[in-house]
N, C-alpha and C. Protein backbone atom coordinates (compact mmCIF):
# COMPACT_ATOMS: atom_id res chain seq x y z
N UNK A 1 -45.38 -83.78 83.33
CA UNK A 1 -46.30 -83.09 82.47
C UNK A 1 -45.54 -82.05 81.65
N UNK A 2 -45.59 -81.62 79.94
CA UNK A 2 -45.33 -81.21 79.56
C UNK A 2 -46.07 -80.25 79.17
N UNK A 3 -45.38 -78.79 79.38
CA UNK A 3 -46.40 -77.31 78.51
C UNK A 3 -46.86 -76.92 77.30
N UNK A 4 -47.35 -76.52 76.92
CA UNK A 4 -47.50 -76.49 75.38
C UNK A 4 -47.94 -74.69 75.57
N UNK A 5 -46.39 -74.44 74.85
CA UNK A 5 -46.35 -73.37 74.71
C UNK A 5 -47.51 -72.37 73.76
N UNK A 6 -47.90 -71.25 74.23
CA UNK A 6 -49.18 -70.61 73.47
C UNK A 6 -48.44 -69.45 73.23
N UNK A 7 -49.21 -69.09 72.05
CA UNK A 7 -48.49 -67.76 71.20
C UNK A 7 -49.78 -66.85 71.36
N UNK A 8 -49.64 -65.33 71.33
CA UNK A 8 -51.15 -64.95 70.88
C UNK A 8 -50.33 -63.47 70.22
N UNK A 9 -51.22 -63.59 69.14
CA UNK A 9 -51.13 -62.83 67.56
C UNK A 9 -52.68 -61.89 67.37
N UNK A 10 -52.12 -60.39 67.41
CA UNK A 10 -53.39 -59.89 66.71
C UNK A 10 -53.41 -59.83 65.18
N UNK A 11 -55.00 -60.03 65.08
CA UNK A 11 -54.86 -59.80 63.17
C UNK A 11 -55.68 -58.71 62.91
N UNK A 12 -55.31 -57.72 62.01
CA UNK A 12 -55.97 -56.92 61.30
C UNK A 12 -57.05 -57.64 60.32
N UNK A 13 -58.55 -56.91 60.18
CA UNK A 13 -59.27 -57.53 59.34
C UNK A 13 -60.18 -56.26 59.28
N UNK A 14 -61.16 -56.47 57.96
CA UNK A 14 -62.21 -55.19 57.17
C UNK A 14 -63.39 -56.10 57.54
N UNK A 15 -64.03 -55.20 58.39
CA UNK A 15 -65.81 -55.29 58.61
C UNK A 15 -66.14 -54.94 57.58
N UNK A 16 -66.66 -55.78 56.38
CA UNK A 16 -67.29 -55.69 55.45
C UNK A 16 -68.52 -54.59 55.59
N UNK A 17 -69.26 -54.80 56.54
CA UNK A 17 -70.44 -54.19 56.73
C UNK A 17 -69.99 -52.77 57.04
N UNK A 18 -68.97 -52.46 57.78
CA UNK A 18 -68.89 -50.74 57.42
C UNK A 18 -68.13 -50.17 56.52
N UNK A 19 -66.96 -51.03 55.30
CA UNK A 19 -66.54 -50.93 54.09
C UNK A 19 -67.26 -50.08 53.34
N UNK A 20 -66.60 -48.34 53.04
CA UNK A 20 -67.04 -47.92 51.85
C UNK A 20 -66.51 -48.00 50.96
N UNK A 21 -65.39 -48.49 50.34
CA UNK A 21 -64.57 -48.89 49.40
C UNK A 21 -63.68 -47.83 49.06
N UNK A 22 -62.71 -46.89 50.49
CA UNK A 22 -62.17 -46.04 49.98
C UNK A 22 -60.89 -46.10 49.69
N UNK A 23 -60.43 -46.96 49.91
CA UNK A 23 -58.70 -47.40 49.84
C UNK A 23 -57.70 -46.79 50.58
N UNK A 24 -58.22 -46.07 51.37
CA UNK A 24 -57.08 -45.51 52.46
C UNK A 24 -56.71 -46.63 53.02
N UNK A 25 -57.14 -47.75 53.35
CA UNK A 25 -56.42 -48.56 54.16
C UNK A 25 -55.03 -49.11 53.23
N UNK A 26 -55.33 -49.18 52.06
CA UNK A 26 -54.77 -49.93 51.19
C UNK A 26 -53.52 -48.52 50.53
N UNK A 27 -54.03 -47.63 50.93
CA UNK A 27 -52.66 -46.03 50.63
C UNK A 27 -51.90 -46.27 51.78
N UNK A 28 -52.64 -46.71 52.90
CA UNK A 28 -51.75 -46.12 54.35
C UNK A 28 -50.71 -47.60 54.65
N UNK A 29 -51.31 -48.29 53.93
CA UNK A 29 -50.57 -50.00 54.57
C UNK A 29 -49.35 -50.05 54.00
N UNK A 30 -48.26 -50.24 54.59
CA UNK A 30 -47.03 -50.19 53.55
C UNK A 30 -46.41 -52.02 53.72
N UNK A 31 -47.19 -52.69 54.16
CA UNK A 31 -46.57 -54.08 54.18
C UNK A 31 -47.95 -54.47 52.74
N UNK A 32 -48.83 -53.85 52.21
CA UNK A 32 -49.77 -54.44 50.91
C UNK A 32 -50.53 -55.40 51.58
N UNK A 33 -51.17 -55.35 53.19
CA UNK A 33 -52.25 -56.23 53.56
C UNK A 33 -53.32 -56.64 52.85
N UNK A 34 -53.77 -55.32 51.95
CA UNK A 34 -55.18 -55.07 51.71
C UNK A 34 -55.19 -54.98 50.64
N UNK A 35 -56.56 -55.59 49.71
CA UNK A 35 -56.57 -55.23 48.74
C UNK A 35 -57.68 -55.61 48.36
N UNK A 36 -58.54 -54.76 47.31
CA UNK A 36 -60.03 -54.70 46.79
C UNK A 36 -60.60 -56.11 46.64
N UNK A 37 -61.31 -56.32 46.70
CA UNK A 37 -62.79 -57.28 45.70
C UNK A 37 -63.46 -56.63 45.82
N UNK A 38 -63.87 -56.26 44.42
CA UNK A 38 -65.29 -55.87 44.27
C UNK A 38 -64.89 -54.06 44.75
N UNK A 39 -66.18 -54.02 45.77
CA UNK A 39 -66.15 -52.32 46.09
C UNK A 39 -65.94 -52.50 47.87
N UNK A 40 -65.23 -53.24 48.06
CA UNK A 40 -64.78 -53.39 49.57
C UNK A 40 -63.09 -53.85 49.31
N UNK A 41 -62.49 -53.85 50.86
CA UNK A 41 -61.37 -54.21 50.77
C UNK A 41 -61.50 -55.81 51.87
N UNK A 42 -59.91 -55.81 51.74
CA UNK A 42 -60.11 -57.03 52.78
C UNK A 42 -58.35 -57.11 53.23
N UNK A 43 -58.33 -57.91 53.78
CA UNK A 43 -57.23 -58.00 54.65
C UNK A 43 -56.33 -59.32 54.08
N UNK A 44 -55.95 -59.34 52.85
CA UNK A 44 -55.67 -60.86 52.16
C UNK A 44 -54.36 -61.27 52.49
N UNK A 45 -53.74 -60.19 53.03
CA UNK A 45 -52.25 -60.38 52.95
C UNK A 45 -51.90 -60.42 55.21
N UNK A 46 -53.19 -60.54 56.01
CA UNK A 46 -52.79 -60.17 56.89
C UNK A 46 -51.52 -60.53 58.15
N UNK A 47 -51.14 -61.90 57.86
CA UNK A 47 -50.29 -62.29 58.33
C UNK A 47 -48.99 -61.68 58.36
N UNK A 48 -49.00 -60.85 57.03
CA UNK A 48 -47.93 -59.50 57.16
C UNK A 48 -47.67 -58.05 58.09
N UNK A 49 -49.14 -58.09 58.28
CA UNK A 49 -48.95 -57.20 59.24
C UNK A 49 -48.21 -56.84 60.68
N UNK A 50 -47.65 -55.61 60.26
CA UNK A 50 -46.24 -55.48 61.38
C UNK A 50 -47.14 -54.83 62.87
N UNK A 51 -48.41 -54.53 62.65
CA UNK A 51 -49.12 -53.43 63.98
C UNK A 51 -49.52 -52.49 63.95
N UNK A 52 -48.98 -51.40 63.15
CA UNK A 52 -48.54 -50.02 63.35
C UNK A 52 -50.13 -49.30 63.34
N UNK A 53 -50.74 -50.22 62.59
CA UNK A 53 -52.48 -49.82 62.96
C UNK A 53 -52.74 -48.49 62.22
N UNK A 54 -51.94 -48.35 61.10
CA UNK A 54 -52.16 -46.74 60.53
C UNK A 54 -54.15 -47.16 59.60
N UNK A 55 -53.54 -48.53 58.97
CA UNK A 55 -54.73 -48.55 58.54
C UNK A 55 -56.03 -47.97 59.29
N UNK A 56 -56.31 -48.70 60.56
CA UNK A 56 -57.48 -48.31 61.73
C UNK A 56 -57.58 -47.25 62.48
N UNK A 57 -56.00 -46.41 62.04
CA UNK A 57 -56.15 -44.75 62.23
C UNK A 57 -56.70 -44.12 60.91
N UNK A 58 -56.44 -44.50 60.36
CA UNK A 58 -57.10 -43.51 58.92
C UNK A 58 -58.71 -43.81 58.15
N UNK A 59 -58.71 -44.87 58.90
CA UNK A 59 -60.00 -45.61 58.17
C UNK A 59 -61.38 -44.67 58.79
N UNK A 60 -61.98 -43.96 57.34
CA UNK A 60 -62.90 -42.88 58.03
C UNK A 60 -63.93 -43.36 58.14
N UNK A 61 -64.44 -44.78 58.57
CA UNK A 61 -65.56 -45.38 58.87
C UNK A 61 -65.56 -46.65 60.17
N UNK A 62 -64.09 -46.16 60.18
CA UNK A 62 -63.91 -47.24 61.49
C UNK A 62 -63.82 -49.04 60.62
N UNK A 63 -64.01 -49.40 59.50
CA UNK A 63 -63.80 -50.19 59.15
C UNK A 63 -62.70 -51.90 59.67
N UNK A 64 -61.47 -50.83 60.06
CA UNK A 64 -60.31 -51.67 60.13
C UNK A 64 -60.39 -52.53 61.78
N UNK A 65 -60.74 -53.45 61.75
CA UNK A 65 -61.29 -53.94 63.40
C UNK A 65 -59.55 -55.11 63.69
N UNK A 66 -59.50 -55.25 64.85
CA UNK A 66 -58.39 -56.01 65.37
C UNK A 66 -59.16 -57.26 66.14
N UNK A 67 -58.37 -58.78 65.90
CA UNK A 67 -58.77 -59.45 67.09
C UNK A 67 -57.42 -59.88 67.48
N UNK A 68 -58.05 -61.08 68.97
CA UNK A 68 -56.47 -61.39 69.04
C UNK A 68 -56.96 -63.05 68.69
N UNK A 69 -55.84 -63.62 68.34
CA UNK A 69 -55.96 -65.08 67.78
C UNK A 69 -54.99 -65.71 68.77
N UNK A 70 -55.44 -66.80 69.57
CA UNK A 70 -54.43 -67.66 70.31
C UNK A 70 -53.43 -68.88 69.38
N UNK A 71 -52.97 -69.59 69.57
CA UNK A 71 -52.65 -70.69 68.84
C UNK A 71 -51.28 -71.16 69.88
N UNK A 72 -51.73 -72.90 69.75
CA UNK A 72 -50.80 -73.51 70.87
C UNK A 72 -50.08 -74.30 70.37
């Protein structure tokens, strides 16, 4: 029987629903995760993300949420 190795990756992502459209996430991100549509942000670039989670420290609405993603 062979293993099949599993990876697990957190991703940064914007709860739309508590998005006030202030762009701190998008001042504080220095890899350019984030970036507007409209009057919200979003996480377009997230696969770049290195961790450092400044976004979801600065975010004054709690906006910036983490999951973890498996993949095998």
């Amino acid at each position: 029987m062979q293993s099949t190795p599993i990876s697990l990756f957190i991703e940064v992502y914007v709860d739309p629903s508590l998005c006030i459209g202030c762009r701190t996430c998008i001042d504080e991100c220095s890899m350019g995760v984030f970036e507007m549509d409209g009057d919200k942000a979003y996480a377009v670039h997230a696969s770049v993300c290195i961790g450092c989670f400044k976004c979801r420290e600065f975010c004054p609405n709690h906006a910036i949420q983490t999951r973890w993603i498996m993949r095998a």
